[in-house]
C-alpha atoms as a PDB file:
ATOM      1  CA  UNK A   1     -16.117 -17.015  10.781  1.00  0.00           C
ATOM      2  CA  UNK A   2     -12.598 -15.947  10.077  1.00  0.00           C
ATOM      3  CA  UNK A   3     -10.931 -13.765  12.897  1.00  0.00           C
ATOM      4  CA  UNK A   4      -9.324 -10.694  11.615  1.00  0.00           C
ATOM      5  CA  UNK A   5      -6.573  -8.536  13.389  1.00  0.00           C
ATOM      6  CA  UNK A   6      -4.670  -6.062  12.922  1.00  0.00           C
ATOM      7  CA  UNK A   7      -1.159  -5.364  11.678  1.00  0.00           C
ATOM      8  CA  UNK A   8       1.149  -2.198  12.128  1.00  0.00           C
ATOM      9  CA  UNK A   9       4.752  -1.721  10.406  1.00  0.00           C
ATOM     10  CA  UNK A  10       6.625   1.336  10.774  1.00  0.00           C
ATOM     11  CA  UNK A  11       9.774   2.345   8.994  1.00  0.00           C
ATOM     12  CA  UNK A  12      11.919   5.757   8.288  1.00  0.00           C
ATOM     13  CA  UNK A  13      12.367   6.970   5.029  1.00  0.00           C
ATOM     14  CA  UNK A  14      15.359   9.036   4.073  1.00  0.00           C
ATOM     15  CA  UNK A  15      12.694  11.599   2.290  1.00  0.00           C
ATOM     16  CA  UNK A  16      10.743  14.733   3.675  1.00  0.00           C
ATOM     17  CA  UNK A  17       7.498  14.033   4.604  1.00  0.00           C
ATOM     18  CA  UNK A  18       5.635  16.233   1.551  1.00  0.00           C
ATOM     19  CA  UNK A  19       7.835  13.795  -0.581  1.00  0.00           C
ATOM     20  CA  UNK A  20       7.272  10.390   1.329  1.00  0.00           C
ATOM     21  CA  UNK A  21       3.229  10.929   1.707  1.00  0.00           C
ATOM     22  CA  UNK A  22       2.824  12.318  -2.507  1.00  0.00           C
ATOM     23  CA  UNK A  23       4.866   8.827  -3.655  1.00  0.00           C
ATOM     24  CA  UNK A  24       1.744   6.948  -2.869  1.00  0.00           C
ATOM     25  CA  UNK A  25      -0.518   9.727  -5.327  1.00  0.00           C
ATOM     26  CA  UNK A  26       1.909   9.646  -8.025  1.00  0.00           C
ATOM     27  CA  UNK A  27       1.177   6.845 -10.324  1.00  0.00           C
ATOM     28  CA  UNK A  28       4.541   7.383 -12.009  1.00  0.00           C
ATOM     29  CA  UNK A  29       6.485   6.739  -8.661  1.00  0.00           C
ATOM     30  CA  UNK A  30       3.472   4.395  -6.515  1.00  0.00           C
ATOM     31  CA  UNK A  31       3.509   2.058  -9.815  1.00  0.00           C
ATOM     32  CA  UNK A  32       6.901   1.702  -8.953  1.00  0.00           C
ATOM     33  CA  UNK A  33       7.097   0.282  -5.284  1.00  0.00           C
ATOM     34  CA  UNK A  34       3.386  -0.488  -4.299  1.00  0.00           C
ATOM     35  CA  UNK A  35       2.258  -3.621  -4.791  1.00  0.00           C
ATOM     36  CA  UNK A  36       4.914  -4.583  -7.721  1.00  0.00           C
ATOM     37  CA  UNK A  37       6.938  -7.977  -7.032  1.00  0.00           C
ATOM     38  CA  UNK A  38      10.183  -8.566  -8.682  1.00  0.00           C
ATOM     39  CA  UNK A  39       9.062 -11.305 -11.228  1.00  0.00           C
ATOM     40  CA  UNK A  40       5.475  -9.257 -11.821  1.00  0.00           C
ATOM     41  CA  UNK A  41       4.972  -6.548 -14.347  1.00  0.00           C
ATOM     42  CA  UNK A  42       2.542  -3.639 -13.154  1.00  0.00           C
ATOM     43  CA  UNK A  43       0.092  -3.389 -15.971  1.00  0.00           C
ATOM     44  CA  UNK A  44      -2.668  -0.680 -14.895  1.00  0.00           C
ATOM     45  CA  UNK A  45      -2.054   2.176 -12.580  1.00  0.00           C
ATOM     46  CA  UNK A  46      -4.811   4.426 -12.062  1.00  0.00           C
ATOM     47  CA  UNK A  47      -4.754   6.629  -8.982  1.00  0.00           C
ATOM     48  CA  UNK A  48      -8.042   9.441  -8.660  1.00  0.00           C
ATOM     49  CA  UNK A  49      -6.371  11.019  -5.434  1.00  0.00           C
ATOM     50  CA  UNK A  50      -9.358  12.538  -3.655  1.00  0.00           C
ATOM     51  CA  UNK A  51     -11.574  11.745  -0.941  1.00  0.00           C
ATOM     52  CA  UNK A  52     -13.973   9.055  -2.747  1.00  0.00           C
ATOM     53  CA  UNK A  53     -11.874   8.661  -5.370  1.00  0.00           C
ATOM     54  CA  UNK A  54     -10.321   4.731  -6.297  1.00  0.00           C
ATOM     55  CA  UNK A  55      -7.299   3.172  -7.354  1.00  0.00           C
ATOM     56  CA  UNK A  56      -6.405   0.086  -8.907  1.00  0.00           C
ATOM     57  CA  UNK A  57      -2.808  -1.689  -9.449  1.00  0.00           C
ATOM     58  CA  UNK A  58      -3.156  -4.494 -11.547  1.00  0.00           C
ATOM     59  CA  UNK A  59       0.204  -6.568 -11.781  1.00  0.00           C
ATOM     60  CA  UNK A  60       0.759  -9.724 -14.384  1.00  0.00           C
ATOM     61  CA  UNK A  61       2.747 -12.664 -12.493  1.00  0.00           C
ATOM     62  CA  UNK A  62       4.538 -15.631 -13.875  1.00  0.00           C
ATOM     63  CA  UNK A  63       1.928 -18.543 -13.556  1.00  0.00           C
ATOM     64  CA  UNK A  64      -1.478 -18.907 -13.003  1.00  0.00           C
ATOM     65  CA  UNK A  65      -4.239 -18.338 -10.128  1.00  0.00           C
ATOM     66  CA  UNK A  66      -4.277 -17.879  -6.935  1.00  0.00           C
ATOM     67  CA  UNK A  67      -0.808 -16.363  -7.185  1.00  0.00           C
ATOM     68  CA  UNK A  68      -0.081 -15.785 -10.602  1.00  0.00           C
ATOM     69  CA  UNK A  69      -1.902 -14.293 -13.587  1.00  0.00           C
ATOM     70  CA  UNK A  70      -3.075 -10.080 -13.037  1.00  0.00           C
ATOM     71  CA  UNK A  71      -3.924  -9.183  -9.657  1.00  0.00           C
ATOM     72  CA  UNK A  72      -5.809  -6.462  -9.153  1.00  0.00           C
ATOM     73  CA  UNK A  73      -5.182  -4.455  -6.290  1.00  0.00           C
ATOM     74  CA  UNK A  74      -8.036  -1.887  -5.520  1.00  0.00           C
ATOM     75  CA  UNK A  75      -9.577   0.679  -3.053  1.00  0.00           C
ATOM     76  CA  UNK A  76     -10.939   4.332  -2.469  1.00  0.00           C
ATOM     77  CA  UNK A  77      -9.449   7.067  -0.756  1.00  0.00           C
ATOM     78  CA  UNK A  78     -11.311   8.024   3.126  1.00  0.00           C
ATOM     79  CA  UNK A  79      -9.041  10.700   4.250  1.00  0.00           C
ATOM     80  CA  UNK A  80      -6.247  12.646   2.869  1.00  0.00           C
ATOM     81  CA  UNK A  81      -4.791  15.039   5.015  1.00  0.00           C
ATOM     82  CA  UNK A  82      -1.152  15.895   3.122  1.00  0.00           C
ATOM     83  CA  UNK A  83       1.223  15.194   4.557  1.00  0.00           C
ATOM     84  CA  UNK A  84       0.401  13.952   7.280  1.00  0.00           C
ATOM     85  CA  UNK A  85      -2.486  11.058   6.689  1.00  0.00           C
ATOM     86  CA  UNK A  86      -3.612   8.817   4.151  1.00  0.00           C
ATOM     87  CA  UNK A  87      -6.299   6.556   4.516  1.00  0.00           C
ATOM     88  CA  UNK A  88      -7.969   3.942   1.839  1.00  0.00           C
ATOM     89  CA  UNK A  89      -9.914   0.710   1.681  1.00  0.00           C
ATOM     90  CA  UNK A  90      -8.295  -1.969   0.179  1.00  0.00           C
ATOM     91  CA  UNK A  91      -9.309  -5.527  -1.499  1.00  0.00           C
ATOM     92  CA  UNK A  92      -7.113  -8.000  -4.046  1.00  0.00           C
ATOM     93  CA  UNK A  93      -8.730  -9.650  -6.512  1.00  0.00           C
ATOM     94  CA  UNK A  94      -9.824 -13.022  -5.348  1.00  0.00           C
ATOM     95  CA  UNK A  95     -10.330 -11.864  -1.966  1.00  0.00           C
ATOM     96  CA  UNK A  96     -12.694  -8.753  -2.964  1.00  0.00           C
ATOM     97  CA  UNK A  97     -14.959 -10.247  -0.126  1.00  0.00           C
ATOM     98  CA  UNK A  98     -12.570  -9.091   2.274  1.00  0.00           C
ATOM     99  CA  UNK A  99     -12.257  -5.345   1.754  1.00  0.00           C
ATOM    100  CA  UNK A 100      -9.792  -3.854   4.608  1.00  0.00           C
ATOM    101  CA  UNK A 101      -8.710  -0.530   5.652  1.00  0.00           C
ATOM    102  CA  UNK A 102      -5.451   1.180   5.577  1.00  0.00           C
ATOM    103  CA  UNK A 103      -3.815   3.834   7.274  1.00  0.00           C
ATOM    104  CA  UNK A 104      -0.588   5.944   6.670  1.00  0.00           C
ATOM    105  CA  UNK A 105       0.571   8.508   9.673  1.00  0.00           C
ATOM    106  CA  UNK A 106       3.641  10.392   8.495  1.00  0.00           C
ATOM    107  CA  UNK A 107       5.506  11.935  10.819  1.00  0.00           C
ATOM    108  CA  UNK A 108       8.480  14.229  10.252  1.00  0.00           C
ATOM    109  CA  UNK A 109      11.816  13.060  11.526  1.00  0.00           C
ATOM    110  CA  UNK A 110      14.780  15.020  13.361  1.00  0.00           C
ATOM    111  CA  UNK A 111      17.289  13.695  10.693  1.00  0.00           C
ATOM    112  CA  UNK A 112      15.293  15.120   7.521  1.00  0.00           C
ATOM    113  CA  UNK A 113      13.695  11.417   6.907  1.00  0.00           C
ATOM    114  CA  UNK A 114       9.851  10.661   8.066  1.00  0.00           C
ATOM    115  CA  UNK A 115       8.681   8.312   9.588  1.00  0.00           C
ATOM    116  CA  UNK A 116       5.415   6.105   8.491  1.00  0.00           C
ATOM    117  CA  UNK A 117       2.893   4.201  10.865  1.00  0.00           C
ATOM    118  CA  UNK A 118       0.966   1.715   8.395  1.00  0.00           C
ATOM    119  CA  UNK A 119      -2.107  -0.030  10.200  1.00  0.00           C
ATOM    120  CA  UNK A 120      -3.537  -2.658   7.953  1.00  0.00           C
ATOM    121  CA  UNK A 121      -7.175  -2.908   9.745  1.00  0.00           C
ATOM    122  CA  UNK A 122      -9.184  -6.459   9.246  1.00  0.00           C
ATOM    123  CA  UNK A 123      -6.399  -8.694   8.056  1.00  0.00           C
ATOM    124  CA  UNK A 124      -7.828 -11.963   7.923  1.00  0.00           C
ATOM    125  CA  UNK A 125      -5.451 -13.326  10.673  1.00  0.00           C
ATOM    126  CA  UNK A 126      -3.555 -16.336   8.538  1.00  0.00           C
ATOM    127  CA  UNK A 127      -2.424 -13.866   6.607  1.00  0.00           C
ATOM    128  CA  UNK A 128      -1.107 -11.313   9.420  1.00  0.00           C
ATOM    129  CA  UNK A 129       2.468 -12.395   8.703  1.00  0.00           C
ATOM    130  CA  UNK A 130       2.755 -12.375   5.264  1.00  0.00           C
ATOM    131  CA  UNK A 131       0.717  -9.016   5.266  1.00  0.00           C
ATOM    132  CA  UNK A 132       3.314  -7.337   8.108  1.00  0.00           C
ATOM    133  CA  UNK A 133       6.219  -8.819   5.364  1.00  0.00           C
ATOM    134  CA  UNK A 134       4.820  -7.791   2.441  1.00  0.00           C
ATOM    135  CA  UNK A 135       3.716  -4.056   3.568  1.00  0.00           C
ATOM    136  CA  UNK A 136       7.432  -4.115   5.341  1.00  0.00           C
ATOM    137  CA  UNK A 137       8.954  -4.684   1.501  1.00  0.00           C
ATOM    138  CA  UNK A 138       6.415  -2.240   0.041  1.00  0.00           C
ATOM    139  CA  UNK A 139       8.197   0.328   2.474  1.00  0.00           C
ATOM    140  CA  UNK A 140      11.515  -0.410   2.004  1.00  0.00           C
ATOM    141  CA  UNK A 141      11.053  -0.016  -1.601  1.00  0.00           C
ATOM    142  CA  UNK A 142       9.607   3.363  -1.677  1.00  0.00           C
ATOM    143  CA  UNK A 143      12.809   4.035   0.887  1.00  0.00           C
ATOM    144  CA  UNK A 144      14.888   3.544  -2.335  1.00  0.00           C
ATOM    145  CA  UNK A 145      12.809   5.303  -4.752  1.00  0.00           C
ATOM    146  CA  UNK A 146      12.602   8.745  -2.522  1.00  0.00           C
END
Protein backbone atom coordinates (compact mmCIF):
# COMPACT_ATOMS: atom_id res chain seq x y z
CA UNK A 1 0.00 0.00 0.00
CA UNK A 2 1.29 3.43 -0.78
CA UNK A 3 2.01 5.68 2.37
CA UNK A 4 0.52 9.06 2.12
CA UNK A 5 1.55 12.26 4.14
CA UNK A 6 0.96 15.35 4.36
CA UNK A 7 2.28 18.61 2.95
CA UNK A 8 1.84 22.32 4.21
CA UNK A 9 3.18 25.58 2.27
CA UNK A 10 2.51 28.91 3.48
CA UNK A 11 3.18 32.17 1.76
CA UNK A 12 2.04 36.09 2.09
CA UNK A 13 0.27 37.68 -0.49
CA UNK A 14 0.46 41.39 -1.04
CA UNK A 15 -3.64 41.31 -1.27
CA UNK A 16 -6.43 41.67 1.49
CA UNK A 17 -7.70 38.65 2.57
CA UNK A 18 -11.53 39.12 0.92
CA UNK A 19 -9.33 39.49 -2.30
CA UNK A 20 -6.70 36.60 -1.77
CA UNK A 21 -9.51 33.86 -0.59
CA UNK A 22 -12.32 35.06 -3.84
CA UNK A 23 -9.14 34.50 -6.54
CA UNK A 24 -9.61 30.83 -6.05
CA UNK A 25 -13.85 31.29 -6.88
CA UNK A 26 -13.27 33.44 -9.75
CA UNK A 27 -12.78 31.41 -12.80
CA UNK A 28 -11.62 34.52 -14.65
CA UNK A 29 -8.65 35.08 -12.14
CA UNK A 30 -8.21 31.00 -10.62
CA UNK A 31 -7.92 29.99 -14.52
CA UNK A 32 -5.17 32.18 -14.40
CA UNK A 33 -2.69 30.88 -11.63
CA UNK A 34 -4.19 27.46 -10.45
CA UNK A 35 -3.03 24.66 -11.92
CA UNK A 36 -1.82 26.45 -15.37
CA UNK A 37 1.99 25.68 -16.35
CA UNK A 38 3.84 27.97 -18.58
CA UNK A 39 3.94 25.72 -21.77
CA UNK A 40 0.05 24.44 -20.97
CA UNK A 41 -3.04 26.18 -22.16
CA UNK A 42 -6.06 26.07 -19.59
CA UNK A 43 -8.89 24.80 -21.68
CA UNK A 44 -12.05 24.32 -19.24
CA UNK A 45 -12.64 26.30 -16.14
CA UNK A 46 -15.71 25.61 -14.38
CA UNK A 47 -15.94 26.63 -10.74
CA UNK A 48 -19.79 25.94 -8.87
CA UNK A 49 -18.51 27.75 -5.58
CA UNK A 50 -20.75 26.24 -2.92
CA UNK A 51 -20.60 23.67 -0.41
CA UNK A 52 -21.07 20.40 -2.71
CA UNK A 53 -20.47 22.09 -5.57
CA UNK A 54 -17.23 20.85 -8.16
CA UNK A 55 -14.66 22.26 -10.18
CA UNK A 56 -12.65 21.16 -12.92
CA UNK A 57 -9.37 22.78 -14.64
CA UNK A 58 -8.55 21.01 -17.57
CA UNK A 59 -5.10 22.22 -19.10
CA UNK A 60 -3.67 20.97 -22.76
CA UNK A 61 0.29 20.29 -22.47
CA UNK A 62 2.87 19.92 -25.13
CA UNK A 63 3.23 16.03 -25.55
CA UNK A 64 1.49 13.16 -24.66
CA UNK A 65 0.45 11.05 -21.40
CA UNK A 66 1.36 10.86 -18.30
CA UNK A 67 2.49 14.48 -18.49
CA UNK A 68 1.26 15.88 -21.50
CA UNK A 69 -2.05 15.91 -23.36
CA UNK A 70 -5.38 17.68 -21.07
CA UNK A 71 -5.21 17.13 -17.52
CA UNK A 72 -8.03 17.41 -15.73
CA UNK A 73 -7.85 18.76 -12.45
CA UNK A 74 -11.09 18.17 -10.33
CA UNK A 75 -12.82 18.32 -6.86
CA UNK A 76 -15.89 19.58 -4.73
CA UNK A 77 -16.07 22.22 -2.35
CA UNK A 78 -16.41 20.88 1.84
CA UNK A 79 -16.28 24.15 3.53
CA UNK A 80 -16.30 27.70 2.58
CA UNK A 81 -16.12 30.03 5.23
CA UNK A 82 -15.07 33.58 3.27
CA UNK A 83 -12.52 34.71 3.94
CA UNK A 84 -11.18 32.90 6.08
CA UNK A 85 -11.36 28.95 4.88
CA UNK A 86 -11.58 27.02 1.88
CA UNK A 87 -11.67 23.49 1.77
CA UNK A 88 -12.05 20.93 -1.41
CA UNK A 89 -11.23 17.41 -2.49
CA UNK A 90 -9.00 17.11 -5.13
CA UNK A 91 -7.95 14.29 -7.86
CA UNK A 92 -5.88 14.70 -11.46
CA UNK A 93 -6.79 12.78 -14.09
CA UNK A 94 -4.81 9.61 -14.15
CA UNK A 95 -4.60 9.50 -10.54
CA UNK A 96 -8.56 9.88 -9.90
CA UNK A 97 -7.94 6.81 -7.54
CA UNK A 98 -6.24 9.00 -5.28
CA UNK A 99 -8.71 11.73 -4.37
CA UNK A 100 -7.01 14.13 -1.58
CA UNK A 101 -8.11 16.94 0.47
CA UNK A 102 -7.17 20.50 0.55
CA UNK A 103 -7.21 23.20 2.86
CA UNK A 104 -6.76 27.07 2.62
CA UNK A 105 -6.55 29.16 6.15
CA UNK A 106 -6.27 32.85 5.32
CA UNK A 107 -5.20 34.91 7.74
CA UNK A 108 -5.02 38.70 7.64
CA UNK A 109 -1.61 40.27 7.84
CA UNK A 110 -0.28 43.49 9.80
CA UNK A 111 1.18 44.90 6.48
CA UNK A 112 -2.27 44.78 4.44
CA UNK A 113 -1.09 41.28 2.71
CA UNK A 114 -2.62 37.74 4.08
CA UNK A 115 -1.23 35.13 4.75
CA UNK A 116 -2.30 31.41 3.41
CA UNK A 117 -1.75 27.95 5.24
CA UNK A 118 -2.30 25.25 2.33
CA UNK A 119 -2.43 21.56 3.79
CA UNK A 120 -2.48 19.11 0.96
CA UNK A 121 -3.97 15.97 3.06
CA UNK A 122 -3.11 12.24 1.56
CA UNK A 123 -0.30 13.05 -0.81
CA UNK A 124 0.89 9.89 -1.96
CA UNK A 125 4.39 10.39 -0.34
CA UNK A 126 6.77 10.18 -3.73
CA UNK A 127 5.12 12.90 -4.72
CA UNK A 128 5.37 15.13 -1.38
CA UNK A 129 8.11 17.21 -3.00
CA UNK A 130 6.95 17.94 -6.17
CA UNK A 131 3.42 18.58 -4.58
CA UNK A 132 5.08 21.20 -1.75
CA UNK A 133 6.87 22.82 -5.26
CA UNK A 134 4.16 22.85 -7.32
CA UNK A 135 1.42 24.28 -4.69
CA UNK A 136 4.54 26.77 -3.67
CA UNK A 137 4.41 28.09 -7.63
CA UNK A 138 0.60 27.98 -7.63
CA UNK A 139 0.99 30.62 -4.71
CA UNK A 140 3.43 32.70 -5.93
CA UNK A 141 1.48 33.13 -8.99
CA UNK A 142 -1.71 34.24 -7.55
CA UNK A 143 0.89 36.70 -5.45
CA UNK A 144 1.31 38.41 -8.90
CA UNK A 145 -2.12 38.33 -10.11
CA UNK A 146 -3.67 40.08 -6.73
Amino acid sequence: MDRKVNVTVTRRVAAPIERAFDAWLDPAVAGKFLFATPTGQMIKVEIDPRVGGRFNFTERRPGGPPIGGDIEHVGEYLELDRPRRLVFTFAVSGYLDNVSTVALDFVPAPDGGTDITLTHEGVLEEFAERTAGGWGTILERLNQLV
